[in-house]
Protein backbone atom coordinates (compact mmCIF):
# COMPACT_ATOMS: atom_id res chain seq x y z
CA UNK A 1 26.38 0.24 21.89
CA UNK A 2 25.24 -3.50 22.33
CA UNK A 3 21.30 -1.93 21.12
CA UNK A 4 23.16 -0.83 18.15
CA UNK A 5 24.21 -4.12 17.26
CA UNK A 6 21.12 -5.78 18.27
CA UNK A 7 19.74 -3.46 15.70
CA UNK A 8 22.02 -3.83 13.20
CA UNK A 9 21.59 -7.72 13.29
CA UNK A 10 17.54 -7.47 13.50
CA UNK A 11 18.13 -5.25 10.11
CA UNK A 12 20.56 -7.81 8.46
CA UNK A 13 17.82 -10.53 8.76
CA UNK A 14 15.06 -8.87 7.52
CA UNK A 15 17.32 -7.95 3.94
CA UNK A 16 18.40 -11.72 4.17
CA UNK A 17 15.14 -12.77 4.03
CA UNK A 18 14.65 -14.34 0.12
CA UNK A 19 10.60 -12.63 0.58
CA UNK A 20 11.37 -9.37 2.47
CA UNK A 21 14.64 -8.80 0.07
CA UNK A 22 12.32 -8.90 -3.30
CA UNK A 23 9.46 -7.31 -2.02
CA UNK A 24 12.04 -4.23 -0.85
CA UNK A 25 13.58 -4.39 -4.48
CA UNK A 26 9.79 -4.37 -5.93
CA UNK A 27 8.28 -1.73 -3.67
CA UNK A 28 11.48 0.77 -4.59
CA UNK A 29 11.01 0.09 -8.12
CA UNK A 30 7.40 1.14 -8.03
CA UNK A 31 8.02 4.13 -5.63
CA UNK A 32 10.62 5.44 -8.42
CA UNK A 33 7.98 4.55 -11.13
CA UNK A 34 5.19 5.95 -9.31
CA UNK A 35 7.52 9.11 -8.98
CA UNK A 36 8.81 9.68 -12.20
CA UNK A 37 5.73 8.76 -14.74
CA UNK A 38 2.42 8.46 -12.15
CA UNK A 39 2.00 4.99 -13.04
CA UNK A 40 3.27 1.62 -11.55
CA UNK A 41 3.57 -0.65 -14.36
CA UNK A 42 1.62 -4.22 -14.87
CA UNK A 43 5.16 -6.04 -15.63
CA UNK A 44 6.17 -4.85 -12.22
CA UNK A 45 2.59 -5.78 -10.36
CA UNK A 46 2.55 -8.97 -11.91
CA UNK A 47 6.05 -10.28 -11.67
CA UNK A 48 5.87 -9.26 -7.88
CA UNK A 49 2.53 -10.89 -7.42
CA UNK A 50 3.81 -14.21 -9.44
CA UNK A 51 7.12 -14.23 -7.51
CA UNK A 52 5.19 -13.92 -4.15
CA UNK A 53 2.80 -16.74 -4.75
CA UNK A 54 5.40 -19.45 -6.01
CA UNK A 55 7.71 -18.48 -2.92
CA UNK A 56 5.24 -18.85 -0.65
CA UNK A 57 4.11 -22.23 -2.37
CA UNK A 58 7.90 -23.48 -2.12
CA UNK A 59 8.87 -21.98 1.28
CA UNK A 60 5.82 -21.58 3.18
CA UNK A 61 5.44 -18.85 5.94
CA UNK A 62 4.63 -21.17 8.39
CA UNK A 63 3.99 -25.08 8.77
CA UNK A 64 0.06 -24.21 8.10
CA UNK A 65 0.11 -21.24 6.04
CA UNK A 66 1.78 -21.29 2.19
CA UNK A 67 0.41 -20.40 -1.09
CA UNK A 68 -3.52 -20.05 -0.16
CA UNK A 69 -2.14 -17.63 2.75
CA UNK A 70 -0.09 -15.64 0.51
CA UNK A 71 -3.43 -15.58 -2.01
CA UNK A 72 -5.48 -14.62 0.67
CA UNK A 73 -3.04 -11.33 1.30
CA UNK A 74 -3.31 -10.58 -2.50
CA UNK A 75 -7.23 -11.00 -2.60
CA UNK A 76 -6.96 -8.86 1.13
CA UNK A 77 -4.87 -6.24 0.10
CA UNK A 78 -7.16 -5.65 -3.71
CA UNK A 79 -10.33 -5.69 -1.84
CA UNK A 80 -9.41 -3.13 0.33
CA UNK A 81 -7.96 -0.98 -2.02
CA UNK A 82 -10.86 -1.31 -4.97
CA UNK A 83 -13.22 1.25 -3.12
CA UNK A 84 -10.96 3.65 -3.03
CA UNK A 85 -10.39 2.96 -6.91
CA UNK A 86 -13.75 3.14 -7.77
CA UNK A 87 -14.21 6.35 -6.13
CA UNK A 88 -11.27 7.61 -8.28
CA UNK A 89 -9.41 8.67 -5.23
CA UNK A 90 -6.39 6.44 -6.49
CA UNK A 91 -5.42 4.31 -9.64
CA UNK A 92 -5.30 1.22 -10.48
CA UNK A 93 -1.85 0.58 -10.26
CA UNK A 94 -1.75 1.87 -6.72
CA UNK A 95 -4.73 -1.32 -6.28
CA UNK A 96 -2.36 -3.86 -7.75
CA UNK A 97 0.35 -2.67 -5.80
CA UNK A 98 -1.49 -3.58 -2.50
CA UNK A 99 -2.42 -7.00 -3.97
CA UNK A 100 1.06 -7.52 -4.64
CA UNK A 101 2.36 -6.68 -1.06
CA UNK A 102 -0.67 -8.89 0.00
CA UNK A 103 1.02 -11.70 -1.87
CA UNK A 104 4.47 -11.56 0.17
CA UNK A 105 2.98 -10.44 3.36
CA UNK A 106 -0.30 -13.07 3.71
CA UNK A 107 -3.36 -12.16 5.28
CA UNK A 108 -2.59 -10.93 8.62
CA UNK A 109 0.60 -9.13 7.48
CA UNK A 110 -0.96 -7.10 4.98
CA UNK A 111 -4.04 -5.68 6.77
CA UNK A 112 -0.73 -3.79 9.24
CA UNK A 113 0.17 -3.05 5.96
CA UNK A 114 -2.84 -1.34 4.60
CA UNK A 115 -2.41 0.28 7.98
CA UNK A 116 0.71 1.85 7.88
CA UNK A 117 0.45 3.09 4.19
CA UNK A 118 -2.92 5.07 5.31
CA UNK A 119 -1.19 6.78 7.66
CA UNK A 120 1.91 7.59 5.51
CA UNK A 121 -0.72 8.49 2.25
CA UNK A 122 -2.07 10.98 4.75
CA UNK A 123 0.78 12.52 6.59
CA UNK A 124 1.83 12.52 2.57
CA UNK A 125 -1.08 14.26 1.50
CA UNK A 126 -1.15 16.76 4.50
CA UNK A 127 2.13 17.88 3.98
CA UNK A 128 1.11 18.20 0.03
CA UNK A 129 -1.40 20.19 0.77
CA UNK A 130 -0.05 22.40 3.03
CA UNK A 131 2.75 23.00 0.63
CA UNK A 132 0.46 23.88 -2.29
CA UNK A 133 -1.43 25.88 0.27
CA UNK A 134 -4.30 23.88 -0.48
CA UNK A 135 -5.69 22.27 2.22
CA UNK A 136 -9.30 23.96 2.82
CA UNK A 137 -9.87 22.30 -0.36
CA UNK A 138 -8.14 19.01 0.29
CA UNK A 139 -10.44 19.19 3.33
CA UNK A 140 -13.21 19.91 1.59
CA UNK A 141 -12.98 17.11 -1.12
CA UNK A 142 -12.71 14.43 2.17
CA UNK A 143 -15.54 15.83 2.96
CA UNK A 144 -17.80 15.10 -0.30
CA UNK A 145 -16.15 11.93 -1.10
CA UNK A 146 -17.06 10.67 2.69
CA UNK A 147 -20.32 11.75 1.71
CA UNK A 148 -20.76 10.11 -1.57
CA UNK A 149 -19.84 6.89 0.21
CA UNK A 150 -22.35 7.34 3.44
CA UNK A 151 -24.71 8.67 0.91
CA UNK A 152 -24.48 5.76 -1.91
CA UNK A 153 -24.41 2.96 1.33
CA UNK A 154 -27.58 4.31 2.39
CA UNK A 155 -29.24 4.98 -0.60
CA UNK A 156 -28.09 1.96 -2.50
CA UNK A 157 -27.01 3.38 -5.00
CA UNK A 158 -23.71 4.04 -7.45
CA UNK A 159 -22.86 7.81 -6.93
CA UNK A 160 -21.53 10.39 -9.30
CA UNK A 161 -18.01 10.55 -8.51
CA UNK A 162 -16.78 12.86 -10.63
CA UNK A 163 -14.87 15.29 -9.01
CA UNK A 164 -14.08 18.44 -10.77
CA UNK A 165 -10.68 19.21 -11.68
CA UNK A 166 -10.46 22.94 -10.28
CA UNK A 167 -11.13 21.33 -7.29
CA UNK A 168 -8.18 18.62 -7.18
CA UNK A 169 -5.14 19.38 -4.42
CA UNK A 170 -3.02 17.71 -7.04
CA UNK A 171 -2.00 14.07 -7.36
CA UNK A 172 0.40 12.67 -4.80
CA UNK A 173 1.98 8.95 -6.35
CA UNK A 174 0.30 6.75 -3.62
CA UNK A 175 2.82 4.01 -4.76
CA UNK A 176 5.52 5.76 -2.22
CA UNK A 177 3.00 5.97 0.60
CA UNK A 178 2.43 2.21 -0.06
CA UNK A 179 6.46 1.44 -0.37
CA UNK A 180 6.94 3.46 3.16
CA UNK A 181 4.02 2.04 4.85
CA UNK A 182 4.97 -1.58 4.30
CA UNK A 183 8.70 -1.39 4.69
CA UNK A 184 7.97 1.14 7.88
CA UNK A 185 5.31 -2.02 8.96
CA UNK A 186 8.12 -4.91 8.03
CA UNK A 187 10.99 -3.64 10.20
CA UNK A 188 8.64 -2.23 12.85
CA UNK A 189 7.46 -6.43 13.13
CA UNK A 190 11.10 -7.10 12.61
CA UNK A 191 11.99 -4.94 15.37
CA UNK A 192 9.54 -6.39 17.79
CA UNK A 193 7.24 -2.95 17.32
CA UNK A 194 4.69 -4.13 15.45
């Protein structure tokens, strides 16, 4: 029973938190965006983003690390994000969403981040596949997007990412796999996990 509590209290102070509280409220709103219409709106992306950066410029993460660490997590999380954008494999909004974590989390925080809402996105996107019975082709569209990318490094060259729509699985709204990842990667640090 005392774990319980100890659990219970770890939980309580990660809500509490002014910057874990907002992100929370941000990343649902997205999720049920992302969910209902495909799309995570600017005004959301950029109200999160602006709130994150002026917290972190008035209550600093840490002694040494304030606003330029929380725009360090923004620039972190949109750079990793962009290839994936520019291969078409997921949308913009899905991009800003991961700058916008990156601007609550910092630099360090949001590379777990990234992290966790990979894994999610593809548990997600296995379990989307199976259930459209799908996912020879799912498999096979990893396949020629991995090689576009080894192909276009190599070569030096912008490839032709067009990928035809009798082959797409579907679309799966990333925003939730991002939502889950980073609250999954928040308490899990919370917690002592992560």
């Amino acid at each position: 029973m005392q774990e319980f509590y100890s659990l219970m209290e770890l939980l309580v102070a990660l809500i509490k938190d002014p910057r874990t509280a907002v992100l929370f409220i941000f990343l649902v709103a997205a999720s049920v965006n992302d969910y209902r219409t495909y799309k995570i709106p600017n005004w959301l992306t950029v109200s999160g983003i602006v709130f994150g950066l002026i917290y972190s410029a008035i209550v600093p993460f840490s002694r040494d690390h304030g606003f330029f660490w929380a725009l360090g997590g923004l620039v972190l999380g949109f750079l990793i994000m962009l290839p994936l954008y520019a291969l078409r494999v997921m949308g913009a909004g899905d991009v800003k969403l991961m700058a916008m974590v990156g601007a609550f989390l910092g630099v360090s925080d949001t590379l777990y981040a990234v992290i966790f809402s990979f894994i999610v996105g593809g548990i997600a996107a296995l379990v989307f596949a199976l259930y459209a019975k799908a996912l020879v082709r799912m498999l096979l569209n990893v396949k020629d997007t991995v090689q576009m990318v080894v192909i276009s490094a190599v070569g030096g060259f912008k490839p032709e990412v067009q990928i035809e729509a009798q082959k797409s699985v579907g679309k799966l709204p990333y925003g939730i796999c991002i939502s889950i990842g980073t609250m999954t990667y928040a308490v899990a640090k919370q917690l002592g996990y992560a």
